[in-house]
N, C-alpha and C. Protein backbone atom coordinates (compact mmCIF):
# COMPACT_ATOMS: atom_id res chain seq x y z
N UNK A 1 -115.83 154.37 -59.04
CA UNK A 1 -115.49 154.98 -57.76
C UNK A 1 -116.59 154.74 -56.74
N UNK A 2 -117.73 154.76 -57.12
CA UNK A 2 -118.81 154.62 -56.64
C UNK A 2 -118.86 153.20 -55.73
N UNK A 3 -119.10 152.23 -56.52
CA UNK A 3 -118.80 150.45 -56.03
C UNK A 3 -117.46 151.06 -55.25
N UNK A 4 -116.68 151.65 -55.03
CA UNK A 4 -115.06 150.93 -54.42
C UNK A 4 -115.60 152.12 -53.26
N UNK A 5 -116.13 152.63 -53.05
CA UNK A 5 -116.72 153.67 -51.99
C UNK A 5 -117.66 152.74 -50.81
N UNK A 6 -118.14 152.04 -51.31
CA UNK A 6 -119.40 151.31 -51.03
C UNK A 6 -118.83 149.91 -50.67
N UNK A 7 -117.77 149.01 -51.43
CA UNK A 7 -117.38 148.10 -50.99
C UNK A 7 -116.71 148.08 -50.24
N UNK A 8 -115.66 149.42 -49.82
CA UNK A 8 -114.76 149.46 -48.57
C UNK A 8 -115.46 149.37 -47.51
N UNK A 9 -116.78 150.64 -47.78
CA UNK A 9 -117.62 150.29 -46.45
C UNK A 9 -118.10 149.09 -45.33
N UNK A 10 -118.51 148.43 -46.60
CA UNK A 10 -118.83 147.02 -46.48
C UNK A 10 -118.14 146.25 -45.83
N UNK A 11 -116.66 146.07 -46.14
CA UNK A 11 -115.76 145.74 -45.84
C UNK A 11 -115.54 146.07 -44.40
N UNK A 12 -115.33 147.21 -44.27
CA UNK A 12 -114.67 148.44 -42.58
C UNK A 12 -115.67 147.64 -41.65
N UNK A 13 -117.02 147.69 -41.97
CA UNK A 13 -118.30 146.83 -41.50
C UNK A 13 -118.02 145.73 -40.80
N UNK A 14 -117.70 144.81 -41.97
CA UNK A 14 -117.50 143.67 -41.41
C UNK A 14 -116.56 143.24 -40.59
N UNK A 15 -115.48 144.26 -40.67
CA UNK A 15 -114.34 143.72 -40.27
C UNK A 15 -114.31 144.36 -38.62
N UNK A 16 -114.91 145.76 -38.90
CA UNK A 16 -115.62 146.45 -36.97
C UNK A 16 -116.45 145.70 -36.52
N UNK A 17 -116.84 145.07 -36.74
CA UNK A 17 -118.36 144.23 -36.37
C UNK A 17 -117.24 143.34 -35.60
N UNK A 18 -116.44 142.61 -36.08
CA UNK A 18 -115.71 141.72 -35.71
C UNK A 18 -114.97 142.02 -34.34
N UNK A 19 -114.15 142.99 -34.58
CA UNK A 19 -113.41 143.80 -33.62
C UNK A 19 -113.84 143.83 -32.56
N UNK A 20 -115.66 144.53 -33.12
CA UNK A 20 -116.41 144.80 -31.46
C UNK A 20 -116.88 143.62 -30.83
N UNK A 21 -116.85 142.68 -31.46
CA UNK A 21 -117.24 141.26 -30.75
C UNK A 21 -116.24 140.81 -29.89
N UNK A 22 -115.13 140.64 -30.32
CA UNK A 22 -113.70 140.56 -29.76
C UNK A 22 -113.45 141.53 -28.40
N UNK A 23 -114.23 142.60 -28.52
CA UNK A 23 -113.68 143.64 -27.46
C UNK A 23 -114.95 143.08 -26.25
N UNK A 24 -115.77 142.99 -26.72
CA UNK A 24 -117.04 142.29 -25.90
C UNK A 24 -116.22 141.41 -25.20
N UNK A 25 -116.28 140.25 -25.59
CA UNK A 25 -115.64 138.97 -25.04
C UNK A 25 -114.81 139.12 -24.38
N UNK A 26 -113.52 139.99 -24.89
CA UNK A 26 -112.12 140.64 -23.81
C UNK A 26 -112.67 141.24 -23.08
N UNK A 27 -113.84 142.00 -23.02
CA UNK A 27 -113.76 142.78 -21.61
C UNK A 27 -115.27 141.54 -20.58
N UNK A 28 -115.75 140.77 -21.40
CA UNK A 28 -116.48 139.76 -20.52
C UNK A 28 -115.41 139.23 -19.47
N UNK A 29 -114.71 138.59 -20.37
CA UNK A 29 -113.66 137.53 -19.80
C UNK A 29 -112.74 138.16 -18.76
N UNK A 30 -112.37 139.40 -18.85
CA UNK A 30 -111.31 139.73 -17.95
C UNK A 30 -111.77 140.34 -16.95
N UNK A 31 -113.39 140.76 -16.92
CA UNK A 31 -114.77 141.16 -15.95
C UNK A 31 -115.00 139.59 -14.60
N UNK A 32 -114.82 138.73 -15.25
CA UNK A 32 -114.93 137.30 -14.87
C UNK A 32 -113.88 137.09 -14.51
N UNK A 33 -112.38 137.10 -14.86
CA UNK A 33 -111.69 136.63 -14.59
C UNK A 33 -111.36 137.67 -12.96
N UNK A 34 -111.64 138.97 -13.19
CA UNK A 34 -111.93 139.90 -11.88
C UNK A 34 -112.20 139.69 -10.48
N UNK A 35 -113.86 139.41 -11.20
CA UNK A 35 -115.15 139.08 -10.09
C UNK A 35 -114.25 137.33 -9.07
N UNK A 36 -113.86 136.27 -10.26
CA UNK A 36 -113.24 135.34 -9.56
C UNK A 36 -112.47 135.43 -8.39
N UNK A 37 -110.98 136.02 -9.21
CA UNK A 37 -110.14 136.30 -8.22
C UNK A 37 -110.52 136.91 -6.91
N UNK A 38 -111.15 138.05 -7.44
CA UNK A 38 -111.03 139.16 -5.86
C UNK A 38 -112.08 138.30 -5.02
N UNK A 39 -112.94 137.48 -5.55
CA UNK A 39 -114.20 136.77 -4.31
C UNK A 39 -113.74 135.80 -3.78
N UNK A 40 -112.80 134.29 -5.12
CA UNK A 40 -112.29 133.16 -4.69
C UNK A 40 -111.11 133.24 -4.11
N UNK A 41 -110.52 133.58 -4.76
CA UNK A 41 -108.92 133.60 -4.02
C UNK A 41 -108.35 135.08 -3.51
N UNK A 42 -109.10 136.08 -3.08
CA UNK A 42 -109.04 137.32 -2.47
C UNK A 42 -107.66 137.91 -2.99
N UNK A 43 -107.13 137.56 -3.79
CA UNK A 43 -106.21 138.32 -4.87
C UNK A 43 -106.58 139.08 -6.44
N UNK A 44 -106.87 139.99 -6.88
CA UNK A 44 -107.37 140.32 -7.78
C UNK A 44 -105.86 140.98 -8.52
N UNK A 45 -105.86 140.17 -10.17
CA UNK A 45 -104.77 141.06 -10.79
C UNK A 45 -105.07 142.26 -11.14
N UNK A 46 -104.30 143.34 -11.05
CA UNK A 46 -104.33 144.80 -11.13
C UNK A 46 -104.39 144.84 -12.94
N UNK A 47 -104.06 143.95 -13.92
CA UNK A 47 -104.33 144.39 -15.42
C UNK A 47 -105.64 144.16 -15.34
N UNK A 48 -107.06 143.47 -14.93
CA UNK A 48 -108.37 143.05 -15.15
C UNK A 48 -108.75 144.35 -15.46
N UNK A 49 -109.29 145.36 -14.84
CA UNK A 49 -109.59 146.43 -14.72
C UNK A 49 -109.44 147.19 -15.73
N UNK A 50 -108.49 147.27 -16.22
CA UNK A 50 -107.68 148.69 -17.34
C UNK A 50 -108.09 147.80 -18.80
N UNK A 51 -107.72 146.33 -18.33
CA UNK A 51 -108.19 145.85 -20.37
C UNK A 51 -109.65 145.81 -20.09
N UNK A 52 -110.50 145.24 -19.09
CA UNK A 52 -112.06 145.76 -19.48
C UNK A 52 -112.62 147.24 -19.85
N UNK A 53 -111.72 148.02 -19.27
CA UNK A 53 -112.09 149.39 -19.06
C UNK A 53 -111.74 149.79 -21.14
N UNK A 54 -110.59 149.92 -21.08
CA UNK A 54 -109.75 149.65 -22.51
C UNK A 54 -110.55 148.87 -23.71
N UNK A 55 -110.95 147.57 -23.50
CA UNK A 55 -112.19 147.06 -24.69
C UNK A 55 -113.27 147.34 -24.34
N UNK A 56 -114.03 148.11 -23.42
CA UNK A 56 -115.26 148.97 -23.18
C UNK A 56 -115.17 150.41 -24.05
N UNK A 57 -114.30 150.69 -24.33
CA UNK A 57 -113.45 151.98 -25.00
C UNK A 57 -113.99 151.81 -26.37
N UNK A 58 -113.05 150.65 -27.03
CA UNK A 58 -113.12 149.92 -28.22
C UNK A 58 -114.30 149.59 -28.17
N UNK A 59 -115.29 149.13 -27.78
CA UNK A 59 -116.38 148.51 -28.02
C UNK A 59 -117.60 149.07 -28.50
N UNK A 60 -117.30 150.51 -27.58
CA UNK A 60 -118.96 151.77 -27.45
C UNK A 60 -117.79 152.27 -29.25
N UNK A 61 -116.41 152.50 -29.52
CA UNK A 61 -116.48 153.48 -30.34
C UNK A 61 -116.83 152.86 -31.68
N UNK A 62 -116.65 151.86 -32.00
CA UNK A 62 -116.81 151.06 -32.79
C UNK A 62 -118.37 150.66 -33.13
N UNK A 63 -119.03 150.43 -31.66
CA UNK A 63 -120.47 150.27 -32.08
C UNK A 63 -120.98 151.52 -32.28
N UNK A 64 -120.34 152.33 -32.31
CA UNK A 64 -120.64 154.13 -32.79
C UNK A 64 -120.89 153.69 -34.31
N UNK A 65 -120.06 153.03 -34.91
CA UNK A 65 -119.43 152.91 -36.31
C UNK A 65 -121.17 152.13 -37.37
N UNK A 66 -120.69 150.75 -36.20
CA UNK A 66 -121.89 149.68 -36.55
C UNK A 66 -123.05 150.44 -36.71
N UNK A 67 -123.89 151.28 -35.72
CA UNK A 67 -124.85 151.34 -36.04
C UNK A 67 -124.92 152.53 -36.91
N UNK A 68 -123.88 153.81 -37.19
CA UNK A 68 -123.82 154.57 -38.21
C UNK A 68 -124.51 153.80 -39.72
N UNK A 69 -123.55 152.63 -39.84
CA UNK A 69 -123.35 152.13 -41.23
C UNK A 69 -125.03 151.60 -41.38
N UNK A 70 -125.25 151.05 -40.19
CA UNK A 70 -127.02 149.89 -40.25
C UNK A 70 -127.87 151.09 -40.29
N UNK A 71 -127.71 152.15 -40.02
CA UNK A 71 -128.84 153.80 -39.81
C UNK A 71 -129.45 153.40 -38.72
N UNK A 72 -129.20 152.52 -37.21
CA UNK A 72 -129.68 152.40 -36.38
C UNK A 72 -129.17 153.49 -35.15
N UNK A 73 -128.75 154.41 -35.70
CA UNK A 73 -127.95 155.36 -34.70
C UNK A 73 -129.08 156.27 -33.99
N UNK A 74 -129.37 156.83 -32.91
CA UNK A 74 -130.23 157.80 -32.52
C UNK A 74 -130.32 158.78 -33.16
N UNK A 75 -131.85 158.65 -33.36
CA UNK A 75 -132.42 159.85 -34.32
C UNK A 75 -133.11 160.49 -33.44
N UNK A 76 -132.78 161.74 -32.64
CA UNK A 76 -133.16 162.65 -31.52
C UNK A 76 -134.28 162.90 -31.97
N UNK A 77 -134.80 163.79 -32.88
CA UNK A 77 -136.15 164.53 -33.06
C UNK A 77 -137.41 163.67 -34.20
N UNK A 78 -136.63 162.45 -34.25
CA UNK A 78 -137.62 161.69 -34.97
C UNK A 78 -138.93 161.20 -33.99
N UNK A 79 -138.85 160.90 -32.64
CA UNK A 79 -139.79 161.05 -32.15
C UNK A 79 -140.54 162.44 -31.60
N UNK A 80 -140.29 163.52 -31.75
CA UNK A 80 -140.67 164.57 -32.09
C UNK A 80 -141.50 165.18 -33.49
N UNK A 81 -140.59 165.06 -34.39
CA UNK A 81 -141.09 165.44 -35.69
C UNK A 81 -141.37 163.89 -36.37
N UNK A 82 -142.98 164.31 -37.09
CA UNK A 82 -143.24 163.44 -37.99
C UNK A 82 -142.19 162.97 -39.22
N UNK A 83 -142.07 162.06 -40.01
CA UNK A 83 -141.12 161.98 -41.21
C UNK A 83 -141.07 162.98 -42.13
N UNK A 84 -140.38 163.54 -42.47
CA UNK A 84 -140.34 164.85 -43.85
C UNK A 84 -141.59 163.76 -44.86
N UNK A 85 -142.11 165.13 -45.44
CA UNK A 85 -141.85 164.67 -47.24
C UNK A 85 -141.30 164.01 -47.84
N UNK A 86 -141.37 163.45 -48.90
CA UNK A 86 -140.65 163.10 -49.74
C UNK A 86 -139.55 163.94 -50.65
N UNK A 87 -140.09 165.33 -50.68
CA UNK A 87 -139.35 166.29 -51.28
C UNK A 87 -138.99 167.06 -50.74
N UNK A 88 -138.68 166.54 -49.11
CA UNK A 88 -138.03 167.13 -47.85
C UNK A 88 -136.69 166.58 -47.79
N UNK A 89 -137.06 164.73 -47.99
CA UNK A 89 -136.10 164.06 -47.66
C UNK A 89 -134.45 164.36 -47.80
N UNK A 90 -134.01 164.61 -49.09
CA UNK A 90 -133.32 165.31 -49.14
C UNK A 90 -132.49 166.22 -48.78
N UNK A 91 -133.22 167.10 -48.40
CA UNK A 91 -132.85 168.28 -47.31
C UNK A 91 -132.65 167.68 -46.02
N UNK A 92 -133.17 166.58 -45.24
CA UNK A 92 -132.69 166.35 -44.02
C UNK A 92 -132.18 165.42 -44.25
N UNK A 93 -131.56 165.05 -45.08
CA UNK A 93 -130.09 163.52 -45.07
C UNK A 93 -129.52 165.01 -45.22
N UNK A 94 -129.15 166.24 -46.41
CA UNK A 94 -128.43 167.33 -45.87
C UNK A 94 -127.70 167.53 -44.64
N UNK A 95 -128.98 168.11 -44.04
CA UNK A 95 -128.98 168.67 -42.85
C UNK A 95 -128.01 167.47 -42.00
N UNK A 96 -128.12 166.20 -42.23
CA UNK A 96 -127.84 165.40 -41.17
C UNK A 96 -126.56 164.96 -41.43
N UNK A 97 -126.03 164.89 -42.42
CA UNK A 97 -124.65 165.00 -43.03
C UNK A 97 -123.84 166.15 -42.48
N UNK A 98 -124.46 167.20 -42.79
CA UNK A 98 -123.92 168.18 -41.82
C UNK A 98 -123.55 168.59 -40.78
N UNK A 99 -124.64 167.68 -40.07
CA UNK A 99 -124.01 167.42 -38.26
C UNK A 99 -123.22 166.59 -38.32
N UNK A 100 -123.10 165.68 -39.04
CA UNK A 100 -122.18 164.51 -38.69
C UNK A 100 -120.56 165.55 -39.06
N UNK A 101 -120.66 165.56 -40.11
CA UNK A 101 -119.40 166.78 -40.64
C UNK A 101 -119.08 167.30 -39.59
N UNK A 102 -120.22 168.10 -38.92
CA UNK A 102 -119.43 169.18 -37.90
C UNK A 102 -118.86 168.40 -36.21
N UNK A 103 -119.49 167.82 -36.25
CA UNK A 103 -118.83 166.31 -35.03
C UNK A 103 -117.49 165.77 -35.29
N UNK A 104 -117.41 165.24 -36.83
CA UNK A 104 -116.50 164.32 -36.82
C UNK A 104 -114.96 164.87 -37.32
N UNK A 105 -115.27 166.33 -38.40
CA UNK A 105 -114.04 166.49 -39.26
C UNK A 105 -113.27 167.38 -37.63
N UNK A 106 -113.80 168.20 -36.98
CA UNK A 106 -112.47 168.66 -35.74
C UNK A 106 -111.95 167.71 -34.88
N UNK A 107 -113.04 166.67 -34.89
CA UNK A 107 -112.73 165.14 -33.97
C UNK A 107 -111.29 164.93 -34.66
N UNK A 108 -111.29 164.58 -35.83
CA UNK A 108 -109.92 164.14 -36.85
C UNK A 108 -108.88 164.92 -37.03
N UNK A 109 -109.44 166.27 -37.11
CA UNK A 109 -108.60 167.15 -36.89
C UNK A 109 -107.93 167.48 -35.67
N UNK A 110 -108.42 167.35 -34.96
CA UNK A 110 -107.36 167.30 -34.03
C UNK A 110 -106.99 166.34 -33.18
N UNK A 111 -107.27 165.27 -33.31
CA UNK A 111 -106.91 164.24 -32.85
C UNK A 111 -105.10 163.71 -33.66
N UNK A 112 -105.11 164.35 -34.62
CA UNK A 112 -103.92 164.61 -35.28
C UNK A 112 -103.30 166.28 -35.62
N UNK A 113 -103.82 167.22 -34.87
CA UNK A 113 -103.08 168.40 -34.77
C UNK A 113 -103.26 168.91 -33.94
N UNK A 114 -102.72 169.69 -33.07
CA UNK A 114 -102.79 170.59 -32.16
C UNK A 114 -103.43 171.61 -32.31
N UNK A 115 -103.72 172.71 -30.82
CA UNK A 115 -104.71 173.81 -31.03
C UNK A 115 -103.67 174.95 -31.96
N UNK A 116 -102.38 174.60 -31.33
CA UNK A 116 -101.57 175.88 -32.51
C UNK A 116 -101.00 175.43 -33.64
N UNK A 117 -101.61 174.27 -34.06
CA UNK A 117 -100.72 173.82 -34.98
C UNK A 117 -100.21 172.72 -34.75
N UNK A 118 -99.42 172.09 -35.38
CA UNK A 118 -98.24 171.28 -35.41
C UNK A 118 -98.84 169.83 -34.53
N UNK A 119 -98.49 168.87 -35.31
CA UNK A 119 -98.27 167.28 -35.35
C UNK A 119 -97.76 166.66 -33.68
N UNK A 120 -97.05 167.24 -33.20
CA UNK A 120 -96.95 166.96 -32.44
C UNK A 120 -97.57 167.38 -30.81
N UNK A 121 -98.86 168.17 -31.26
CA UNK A 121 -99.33 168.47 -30.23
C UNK A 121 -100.71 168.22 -30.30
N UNK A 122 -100.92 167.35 -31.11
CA UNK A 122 -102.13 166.49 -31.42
C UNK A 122 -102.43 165.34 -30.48
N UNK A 123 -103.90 165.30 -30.18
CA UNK A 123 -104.15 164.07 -29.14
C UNK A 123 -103.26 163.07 -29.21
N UNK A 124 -103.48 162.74 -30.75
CA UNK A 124 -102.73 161.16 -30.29
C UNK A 124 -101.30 161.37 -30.05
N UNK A 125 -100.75 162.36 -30.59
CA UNK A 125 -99.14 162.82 -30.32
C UNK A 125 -99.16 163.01 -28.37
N UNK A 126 -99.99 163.39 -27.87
CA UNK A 126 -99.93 163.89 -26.54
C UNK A 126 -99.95 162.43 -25.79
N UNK A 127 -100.88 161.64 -26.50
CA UNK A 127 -101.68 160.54 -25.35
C UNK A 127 -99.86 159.24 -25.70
N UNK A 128 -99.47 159.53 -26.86
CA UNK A 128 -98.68 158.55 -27.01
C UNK A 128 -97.20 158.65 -25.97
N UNK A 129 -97.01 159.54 -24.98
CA UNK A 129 -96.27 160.60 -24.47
C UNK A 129 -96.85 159.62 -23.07
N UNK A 130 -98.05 159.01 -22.83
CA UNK A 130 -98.19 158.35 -21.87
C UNK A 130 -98.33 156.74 -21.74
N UNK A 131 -97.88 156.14 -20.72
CA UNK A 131 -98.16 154.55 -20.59
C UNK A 131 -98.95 154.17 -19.86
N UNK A 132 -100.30 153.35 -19.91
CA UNK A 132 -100.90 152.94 -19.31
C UNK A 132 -99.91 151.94 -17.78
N UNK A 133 -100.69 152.60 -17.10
CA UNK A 133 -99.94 151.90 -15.53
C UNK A 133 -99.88 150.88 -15.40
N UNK A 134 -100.85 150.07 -15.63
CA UNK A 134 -100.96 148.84 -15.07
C UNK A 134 -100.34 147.29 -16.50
N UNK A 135 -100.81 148.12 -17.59
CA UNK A 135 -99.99 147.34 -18.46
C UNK A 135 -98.93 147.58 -19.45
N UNK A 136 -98.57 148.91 -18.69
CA UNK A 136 -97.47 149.65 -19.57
C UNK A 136 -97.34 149.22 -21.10
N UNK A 137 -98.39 150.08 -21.53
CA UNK A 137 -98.34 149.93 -23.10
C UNK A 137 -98.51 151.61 -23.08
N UNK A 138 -98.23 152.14 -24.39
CA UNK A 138 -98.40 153.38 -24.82
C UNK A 138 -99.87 153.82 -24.99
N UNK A 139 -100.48 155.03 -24.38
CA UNK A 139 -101.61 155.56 -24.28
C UNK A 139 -102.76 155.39 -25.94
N UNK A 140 -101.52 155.70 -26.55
CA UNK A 140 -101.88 156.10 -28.05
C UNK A 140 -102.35 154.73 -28.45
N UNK A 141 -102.29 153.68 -28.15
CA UNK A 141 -102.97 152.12 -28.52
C UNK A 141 -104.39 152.00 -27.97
N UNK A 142 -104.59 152.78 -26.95
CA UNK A 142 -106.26 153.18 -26.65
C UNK A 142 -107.09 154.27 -27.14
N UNK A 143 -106.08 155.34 -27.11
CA UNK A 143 -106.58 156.73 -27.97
C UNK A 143 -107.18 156.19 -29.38
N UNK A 144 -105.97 155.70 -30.12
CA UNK A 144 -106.58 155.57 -31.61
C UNK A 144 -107.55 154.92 -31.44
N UNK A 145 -108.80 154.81 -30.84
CA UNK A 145 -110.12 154.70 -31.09
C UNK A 145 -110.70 155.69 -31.79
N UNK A 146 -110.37 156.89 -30.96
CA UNK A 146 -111.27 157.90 -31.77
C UNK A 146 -111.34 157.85 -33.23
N UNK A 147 -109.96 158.33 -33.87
CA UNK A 147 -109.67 158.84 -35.02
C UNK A 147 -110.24 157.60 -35.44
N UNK A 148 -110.16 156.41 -35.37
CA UNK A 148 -110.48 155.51 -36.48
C UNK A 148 -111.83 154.92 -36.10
N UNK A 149 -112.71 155.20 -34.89
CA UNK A 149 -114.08 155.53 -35.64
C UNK A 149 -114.45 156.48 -36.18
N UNK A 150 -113.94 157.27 -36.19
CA UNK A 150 -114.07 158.51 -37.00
C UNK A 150 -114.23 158.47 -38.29
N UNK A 151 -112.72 157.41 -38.62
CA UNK A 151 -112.59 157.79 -39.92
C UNK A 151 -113.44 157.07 -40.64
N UNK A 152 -113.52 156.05 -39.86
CA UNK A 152 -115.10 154.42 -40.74
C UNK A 152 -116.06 155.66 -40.74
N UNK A 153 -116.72 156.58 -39.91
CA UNK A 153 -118.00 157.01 -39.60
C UNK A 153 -118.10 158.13 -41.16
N UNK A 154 -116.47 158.69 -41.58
CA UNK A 154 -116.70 159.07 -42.49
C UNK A 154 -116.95 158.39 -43.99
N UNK A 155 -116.59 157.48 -43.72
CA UNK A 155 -116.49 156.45 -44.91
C UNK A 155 -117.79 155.96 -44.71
N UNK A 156 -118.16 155.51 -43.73
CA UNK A 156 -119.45 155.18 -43.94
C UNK A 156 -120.82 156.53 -44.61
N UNK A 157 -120.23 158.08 -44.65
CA UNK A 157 -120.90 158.72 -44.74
C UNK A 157 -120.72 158.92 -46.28
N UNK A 158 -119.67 158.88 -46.89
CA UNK A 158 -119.37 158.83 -47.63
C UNK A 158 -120.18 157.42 -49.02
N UNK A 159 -120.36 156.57 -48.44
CA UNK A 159 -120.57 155.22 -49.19
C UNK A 159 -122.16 155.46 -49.20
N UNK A 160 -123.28 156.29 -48.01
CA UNK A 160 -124.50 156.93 -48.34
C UNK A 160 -124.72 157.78 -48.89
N UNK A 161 -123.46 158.63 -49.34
CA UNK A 161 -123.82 159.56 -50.50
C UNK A 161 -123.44 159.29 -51.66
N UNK A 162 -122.39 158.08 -51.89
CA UNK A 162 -122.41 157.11 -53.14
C UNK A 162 -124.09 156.13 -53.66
N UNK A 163 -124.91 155.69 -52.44
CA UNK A 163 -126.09 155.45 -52.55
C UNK A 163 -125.90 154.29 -52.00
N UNK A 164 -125.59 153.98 -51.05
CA UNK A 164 -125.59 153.04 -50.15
C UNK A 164 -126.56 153.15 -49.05
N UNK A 165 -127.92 152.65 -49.67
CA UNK A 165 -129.04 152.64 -48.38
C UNK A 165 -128.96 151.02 -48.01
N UNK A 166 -128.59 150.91 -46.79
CA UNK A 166 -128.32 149.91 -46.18
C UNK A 166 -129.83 149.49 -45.35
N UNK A 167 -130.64 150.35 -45.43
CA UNK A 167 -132.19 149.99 -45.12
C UNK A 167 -132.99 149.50 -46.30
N UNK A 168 -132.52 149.73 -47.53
CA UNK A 168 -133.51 148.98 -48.43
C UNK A 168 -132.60 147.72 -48.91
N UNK A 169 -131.14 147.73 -48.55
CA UNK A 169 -130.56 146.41 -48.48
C UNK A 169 -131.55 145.57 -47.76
N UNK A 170 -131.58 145.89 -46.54
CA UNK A 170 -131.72 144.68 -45.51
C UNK A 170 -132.91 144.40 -45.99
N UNK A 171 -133.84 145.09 -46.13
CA UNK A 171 -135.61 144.38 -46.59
C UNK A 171 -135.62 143.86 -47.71
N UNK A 172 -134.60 144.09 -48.72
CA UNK A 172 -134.63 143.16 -49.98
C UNK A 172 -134.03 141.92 -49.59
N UNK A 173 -133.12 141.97 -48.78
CA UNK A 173 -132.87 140.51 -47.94
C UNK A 173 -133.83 140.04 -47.11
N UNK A 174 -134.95 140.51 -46.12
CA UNK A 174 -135.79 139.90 -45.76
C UNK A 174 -137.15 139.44 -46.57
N UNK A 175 -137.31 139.93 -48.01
CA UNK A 175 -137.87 139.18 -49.19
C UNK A 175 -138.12 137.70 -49.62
């Protein structure tokens, strides 16, 4: 269970890593394709805007994900507080699991349930209820960002408490 905890991760990794590159580029390109129009030919298409805006979305939630999994995520009071102990350590991967817990499980939770309940009064149930204007697609094709960095961020939390230190990976690769 352990390995299949750890290899999904791996996997979600590689495959977000990908995604967010893709969302980069889509929102470069359609940033460019923007700046062109509205300067060269003083016509600017009205979709440029909403898909940069839209893979800027995708891009920050996802690199939420990336740097979760690499442990390059902001560590607020590490420049504050010196490093624990060694027989601290422990206690603050705890502690820090715990924030993540309390961030992410109402994020999921209600991003699929409502405040009284019920499925259908859940973010993504609400946002899917709307169409983006300009490229009339359903809201809920931008929403599901959240929930599913979410859900990598848990999996990724999950695959470090299987023992997935992805910091003594990388230095045994720079060996």
């Amino acid at each position: 269970m352990r390995h299949y905890i750890i290899s999904t991760s791996d996997r979600l990794h590689f495959l977000m890593r990908h995604v967010a590159i893709f969302a980069v580029c889509l929102m470069f390109v359609t940033v460019v394709v923007q700046i062109i129009a509205r300067y060269v030919f003083s016509a600017p298409p009205i979709w440029t805007e909403d898909v940069a805006r839209y893979a800027m979305v995708w891009t920050g939630l996802l690199g939420a994900t990336l740097s979760f999994k690499t442990q390059s995520d902001a560590v607020l009071m590490q420049s504050v507080f010196p490093d624990p102990p060694h027989r601290l350590a422990y206690f603050a991967k705890a502690v820090q699991s715990v924030a993540v817990l309390t961030f992410i499980l109402p994020v999921i939770y209600f991003c699929f349930v409502g405040l009284k309940g019920g499925f259908a009064k859940g973010y993504i149930a609400r946002q899917s209820g709307l169409t983006a204007d300009t490229l009339g697609i359903p809201m809920a094709w931008i929403s599901v960002a959240v929930p599913v960095s979410m859900i990598i961020i848990l999996i990724h939390l999950l695959a470090r408490w299987a023992g997935d230190d992805v910091l003594e990976d990388s230095a045994a690769q720079l060996d």
